[in-house]
Protein backbone atom coordinates (compact mmCIF):
# COMPACT_ATOMS: atom_id res chain seq x y z
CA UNK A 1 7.36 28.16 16.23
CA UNK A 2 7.65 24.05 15.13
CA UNK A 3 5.71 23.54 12.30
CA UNK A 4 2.47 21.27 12.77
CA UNK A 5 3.23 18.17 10.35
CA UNK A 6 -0.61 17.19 10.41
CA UNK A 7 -1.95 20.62 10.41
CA UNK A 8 -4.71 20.35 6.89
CA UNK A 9 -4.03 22.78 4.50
CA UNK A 10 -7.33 24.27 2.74
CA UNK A 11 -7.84 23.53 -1.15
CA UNK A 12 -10.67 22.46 -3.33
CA UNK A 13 -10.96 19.28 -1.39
CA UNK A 14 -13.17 18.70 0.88
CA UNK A 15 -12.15 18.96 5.23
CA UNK A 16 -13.14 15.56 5.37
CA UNK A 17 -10.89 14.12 1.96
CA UNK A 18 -8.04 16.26 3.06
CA UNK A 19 -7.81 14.68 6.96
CA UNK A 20 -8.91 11.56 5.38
CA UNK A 21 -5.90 11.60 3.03
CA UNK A 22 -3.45 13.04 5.91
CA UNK A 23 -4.83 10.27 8.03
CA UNK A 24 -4.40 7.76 5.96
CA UNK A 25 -0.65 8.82 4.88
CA UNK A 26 0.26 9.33 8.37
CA UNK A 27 -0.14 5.92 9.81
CA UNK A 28 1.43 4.48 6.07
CA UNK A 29 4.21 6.57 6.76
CA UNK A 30 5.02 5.55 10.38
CA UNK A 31 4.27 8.92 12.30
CA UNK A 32 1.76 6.87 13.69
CA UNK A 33 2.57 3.34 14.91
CA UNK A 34 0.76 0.08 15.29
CA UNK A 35 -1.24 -0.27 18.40
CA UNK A 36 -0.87 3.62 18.86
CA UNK A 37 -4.36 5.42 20.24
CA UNK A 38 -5.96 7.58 18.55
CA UNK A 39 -7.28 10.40 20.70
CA UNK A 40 -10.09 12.35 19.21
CA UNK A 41 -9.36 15.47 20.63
CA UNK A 42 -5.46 15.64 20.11
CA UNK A 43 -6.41 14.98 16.08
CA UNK A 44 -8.72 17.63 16.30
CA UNK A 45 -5.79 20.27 17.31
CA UNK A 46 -3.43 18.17 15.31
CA UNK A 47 -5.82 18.33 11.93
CA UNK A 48 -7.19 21.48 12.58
CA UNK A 49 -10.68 19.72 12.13
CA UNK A 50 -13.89 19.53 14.05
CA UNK A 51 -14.59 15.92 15.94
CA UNK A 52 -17.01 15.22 13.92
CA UNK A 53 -15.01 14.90 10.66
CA UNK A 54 -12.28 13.06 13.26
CA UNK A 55 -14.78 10.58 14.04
CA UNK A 56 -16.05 9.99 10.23
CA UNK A 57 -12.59 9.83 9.00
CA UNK A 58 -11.70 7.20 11.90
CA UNK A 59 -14.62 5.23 10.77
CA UNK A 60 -13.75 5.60 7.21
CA UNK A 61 -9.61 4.06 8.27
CA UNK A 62 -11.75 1.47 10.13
CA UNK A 63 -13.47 0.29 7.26
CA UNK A 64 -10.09 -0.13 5.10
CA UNK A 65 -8.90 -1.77 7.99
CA UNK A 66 -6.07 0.75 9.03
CA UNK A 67 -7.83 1.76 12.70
CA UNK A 68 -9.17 -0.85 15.20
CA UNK A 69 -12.04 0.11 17.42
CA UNK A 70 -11.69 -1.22 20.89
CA UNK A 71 -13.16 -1.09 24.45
CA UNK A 72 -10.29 1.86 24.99
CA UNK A 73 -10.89 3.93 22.05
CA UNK A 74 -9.56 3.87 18.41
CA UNK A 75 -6.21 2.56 17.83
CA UNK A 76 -3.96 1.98 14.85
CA UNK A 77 -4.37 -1.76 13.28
CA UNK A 78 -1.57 -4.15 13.58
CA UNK A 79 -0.87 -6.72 11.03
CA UNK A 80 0.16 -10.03 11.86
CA UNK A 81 2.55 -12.20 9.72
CA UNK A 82 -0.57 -14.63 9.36
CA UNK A 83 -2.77 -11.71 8.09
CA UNK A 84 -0.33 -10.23 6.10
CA UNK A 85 0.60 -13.92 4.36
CA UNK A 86 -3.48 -14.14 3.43
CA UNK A 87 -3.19 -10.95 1.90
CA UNK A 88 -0.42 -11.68 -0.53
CA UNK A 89 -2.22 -15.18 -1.55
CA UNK A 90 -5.16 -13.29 -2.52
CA UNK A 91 -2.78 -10.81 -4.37
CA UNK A 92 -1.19 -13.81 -6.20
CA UNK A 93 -3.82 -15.30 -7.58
CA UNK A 94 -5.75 -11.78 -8.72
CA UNK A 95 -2.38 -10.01 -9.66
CA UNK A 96 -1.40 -13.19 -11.48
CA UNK A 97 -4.49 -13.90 -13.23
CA UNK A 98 -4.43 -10.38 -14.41
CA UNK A 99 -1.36 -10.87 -15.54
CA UNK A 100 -2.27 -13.99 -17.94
CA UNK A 101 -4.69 -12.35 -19.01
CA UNK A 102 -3.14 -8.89 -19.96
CA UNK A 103 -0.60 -10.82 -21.90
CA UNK A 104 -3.35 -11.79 -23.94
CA UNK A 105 -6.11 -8.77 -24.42
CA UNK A 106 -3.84 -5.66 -23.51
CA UNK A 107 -2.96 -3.56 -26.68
CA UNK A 108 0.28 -2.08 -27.46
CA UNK A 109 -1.11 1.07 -26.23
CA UNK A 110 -1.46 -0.35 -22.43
CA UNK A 111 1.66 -2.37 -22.53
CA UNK A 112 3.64 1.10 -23.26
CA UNK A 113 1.82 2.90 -20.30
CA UNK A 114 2.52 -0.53 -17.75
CA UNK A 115 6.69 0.55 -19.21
CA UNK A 116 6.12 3.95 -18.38
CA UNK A 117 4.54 3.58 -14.85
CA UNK A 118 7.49 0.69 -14.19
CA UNK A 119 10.40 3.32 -15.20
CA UNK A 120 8.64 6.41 -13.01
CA UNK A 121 8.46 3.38 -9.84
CA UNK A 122 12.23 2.69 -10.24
CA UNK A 123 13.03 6.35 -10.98
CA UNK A 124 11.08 6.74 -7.22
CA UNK A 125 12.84 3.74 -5.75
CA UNK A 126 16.31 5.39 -6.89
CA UNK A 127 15.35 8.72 -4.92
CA UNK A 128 14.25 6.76 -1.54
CA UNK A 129 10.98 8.31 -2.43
CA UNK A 130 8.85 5.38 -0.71
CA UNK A 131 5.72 7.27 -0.75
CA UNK A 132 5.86 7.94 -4.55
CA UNK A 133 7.06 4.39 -4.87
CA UNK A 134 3.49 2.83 -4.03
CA UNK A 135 1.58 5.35 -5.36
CA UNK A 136 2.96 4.34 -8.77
CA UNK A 137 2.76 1.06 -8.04
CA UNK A 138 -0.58 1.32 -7.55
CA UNK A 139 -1.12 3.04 -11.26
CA UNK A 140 0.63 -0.13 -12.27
CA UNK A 141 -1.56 -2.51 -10.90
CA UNK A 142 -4.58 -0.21 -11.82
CA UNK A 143 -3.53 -0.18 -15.31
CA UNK A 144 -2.70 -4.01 -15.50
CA UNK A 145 -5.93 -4.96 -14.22
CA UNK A 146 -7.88 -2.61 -16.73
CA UNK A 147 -5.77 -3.56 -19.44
CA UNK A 148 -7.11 -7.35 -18.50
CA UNK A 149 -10.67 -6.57 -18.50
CA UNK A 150 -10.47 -7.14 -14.22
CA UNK A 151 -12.21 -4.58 -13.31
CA UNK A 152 -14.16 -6.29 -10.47
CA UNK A 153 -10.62 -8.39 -9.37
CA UNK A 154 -9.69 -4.50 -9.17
CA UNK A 155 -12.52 -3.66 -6.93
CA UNK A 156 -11.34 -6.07 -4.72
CA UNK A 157 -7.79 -5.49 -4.80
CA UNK A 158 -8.84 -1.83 -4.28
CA UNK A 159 -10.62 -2.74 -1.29
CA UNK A 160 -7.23 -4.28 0.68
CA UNK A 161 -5.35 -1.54 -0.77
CA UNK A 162 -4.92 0.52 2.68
CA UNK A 163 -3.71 -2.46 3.94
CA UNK A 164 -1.30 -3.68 0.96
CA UNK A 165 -0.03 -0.17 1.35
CA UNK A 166 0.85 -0.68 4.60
CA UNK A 167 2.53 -4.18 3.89
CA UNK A 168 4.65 -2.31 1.00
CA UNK A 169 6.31 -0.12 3.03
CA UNK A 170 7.49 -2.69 5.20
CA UNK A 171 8.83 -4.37 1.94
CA UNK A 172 10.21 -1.62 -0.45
CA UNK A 173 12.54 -0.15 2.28
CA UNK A 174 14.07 -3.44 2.86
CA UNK A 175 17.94 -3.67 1.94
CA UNK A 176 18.26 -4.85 -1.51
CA UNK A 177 14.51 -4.52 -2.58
CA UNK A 178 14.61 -1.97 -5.12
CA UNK A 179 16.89 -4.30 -7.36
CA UNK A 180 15.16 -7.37 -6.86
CA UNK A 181 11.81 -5.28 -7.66
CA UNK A 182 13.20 -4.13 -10.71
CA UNK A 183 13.70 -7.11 -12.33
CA UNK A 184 11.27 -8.48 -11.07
CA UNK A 185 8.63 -6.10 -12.76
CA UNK A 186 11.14 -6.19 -15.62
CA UNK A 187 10.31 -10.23 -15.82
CA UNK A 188 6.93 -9.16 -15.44
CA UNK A 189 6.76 -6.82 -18.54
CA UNK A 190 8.81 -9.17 -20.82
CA UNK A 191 6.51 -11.85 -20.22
CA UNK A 192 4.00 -9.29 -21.67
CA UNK A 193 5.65 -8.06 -24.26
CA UNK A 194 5.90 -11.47 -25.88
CA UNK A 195 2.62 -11.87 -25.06
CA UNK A 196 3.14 -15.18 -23.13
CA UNK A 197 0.35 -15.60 -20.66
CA UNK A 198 2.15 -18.72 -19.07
CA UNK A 199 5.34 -16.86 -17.88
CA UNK A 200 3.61 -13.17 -16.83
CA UNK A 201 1.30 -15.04 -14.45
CA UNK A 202 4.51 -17.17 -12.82
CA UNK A 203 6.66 -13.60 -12.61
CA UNK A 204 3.95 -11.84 -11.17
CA UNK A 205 3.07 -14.74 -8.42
CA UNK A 206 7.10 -14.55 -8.16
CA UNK A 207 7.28 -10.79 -7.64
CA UNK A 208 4.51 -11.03 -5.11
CA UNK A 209 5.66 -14.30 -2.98
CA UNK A 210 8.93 -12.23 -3.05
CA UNK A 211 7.83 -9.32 -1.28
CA UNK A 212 5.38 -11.88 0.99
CA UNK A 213 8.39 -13.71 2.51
CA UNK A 214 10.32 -9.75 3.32
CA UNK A 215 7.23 -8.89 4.93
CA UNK A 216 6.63 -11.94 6.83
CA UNK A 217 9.91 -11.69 8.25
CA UNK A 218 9.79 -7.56 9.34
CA UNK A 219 6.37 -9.01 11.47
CA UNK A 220 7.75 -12.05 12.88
CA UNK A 221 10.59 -9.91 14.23
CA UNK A 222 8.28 -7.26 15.64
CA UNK A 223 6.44 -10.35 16.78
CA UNK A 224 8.99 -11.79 18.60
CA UNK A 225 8.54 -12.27 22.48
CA UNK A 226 9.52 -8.92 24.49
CA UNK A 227 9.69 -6.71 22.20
CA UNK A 228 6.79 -3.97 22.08
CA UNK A 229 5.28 -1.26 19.54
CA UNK A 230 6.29 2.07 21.24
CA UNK A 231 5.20 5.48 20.37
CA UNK A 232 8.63 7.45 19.00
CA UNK A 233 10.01 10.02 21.06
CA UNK A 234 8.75 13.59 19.90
């Protein structure tokens, strides 16, 4: 009997956090696509949940701006290279200003947990392990913008991050991005280390206009006259 890749397993969590989380980390992870609808009942089977969690974690993916609600039902978001260019501005300037400013206030302390979180990212990025790849990423930038005293910048970066995960797997499986990220962040922790505020905000701006331009590109291709968002054959 084929195994059910959606099917929730029972833990601690809650029904709801556990198709939430399955939810979420099956449209990041391309099982389901852009434009793609979301039938209630075929998530119920799939999920192995009642409707009514369904419908609050659809509302929930809605709100972080991974599921559109339209006259036909729910359907996965799509991101636009216009959209997805806003998003990386407003990265710039908070991950950048976080930046400066960790090169200032961060204590040794921080600095050697930002090294460690950088080395387990690459060590992910040598395995192809995409998923792990953003989530430590996003310790990184969790632990950047704490060590800056950000914590409402993080809020807000926290509120896009659905979406900036979406945008980063476009980007980290792009030919030749794991070496240009790890310098990148390698710039990016020097600059800290020698506690120049000037040069981490211009290598984190750098690192994130980088990844900007890979992703505008991937869109503008799917973009491109003709060519349309299909559901993969089963």
């Amino acid at each position: 009997m084929q195994e059910n890749p959606l099917r929730v397993q029972r833990n601690l969590k809650t029904l709801r956090e556990m198709a939430l989380e399955t939810m979420r980390g099956a449209i990041l992870g391309g099982h389901f696509l852009p434009g793609e609808r979301l039938v209630e009942r075929q998530l119920c089977e799939q999920l192995d949940v009642s409707r009514s969690i369904v419908r609050e974690v659809l509302r929930h993916l809605e709100a972080e701006g991974l599921v559109d609600t339209q006259g036909q039902g729910p359907v996965v978001a799509t991101v636009d290279a216009d959209q997805a260019m806003q998003i990386y501005q407003v990265r710039a300037l908070l991950e950048g200003h976080a930046a400066r400013t960790c090169a200032v206030m961060a204590s040794d302390a921080e600095l050697k947990t930002l090294h460690a979180l950088n080395k387990q990212t690459q060590e992910a990025f040598a395995k192809g392990d995409f998923d792990l790849v953003r989530q430590r990423t996003a310790a990184f930038y969790e632990t950047l913008f704490k060590a800056s005293g950000m914590t409402v910048a993080w809020d807000v970066v926290q509120s896009l991050n659905a979406r900036i995960n979406r945008l980063r797997a476009l980007t980290i499986s792009a030919p030749g991005r794991a070496a240009e990220a790890e310098q990148e962040m390698a710039d990016i922790l020097a600059a800290l280390e020698r506690r120049d505020p000037d040069a981490a905000e211009q290598a984190s701006r750098r690192h994130v206009m980088r990844a900007a331009e890979i992703a505008t590109v991937r869109l503008s291709v799917d973009e491109a006259p003709g060519k349309a968002t299909r559901r993969k054959s089963s």
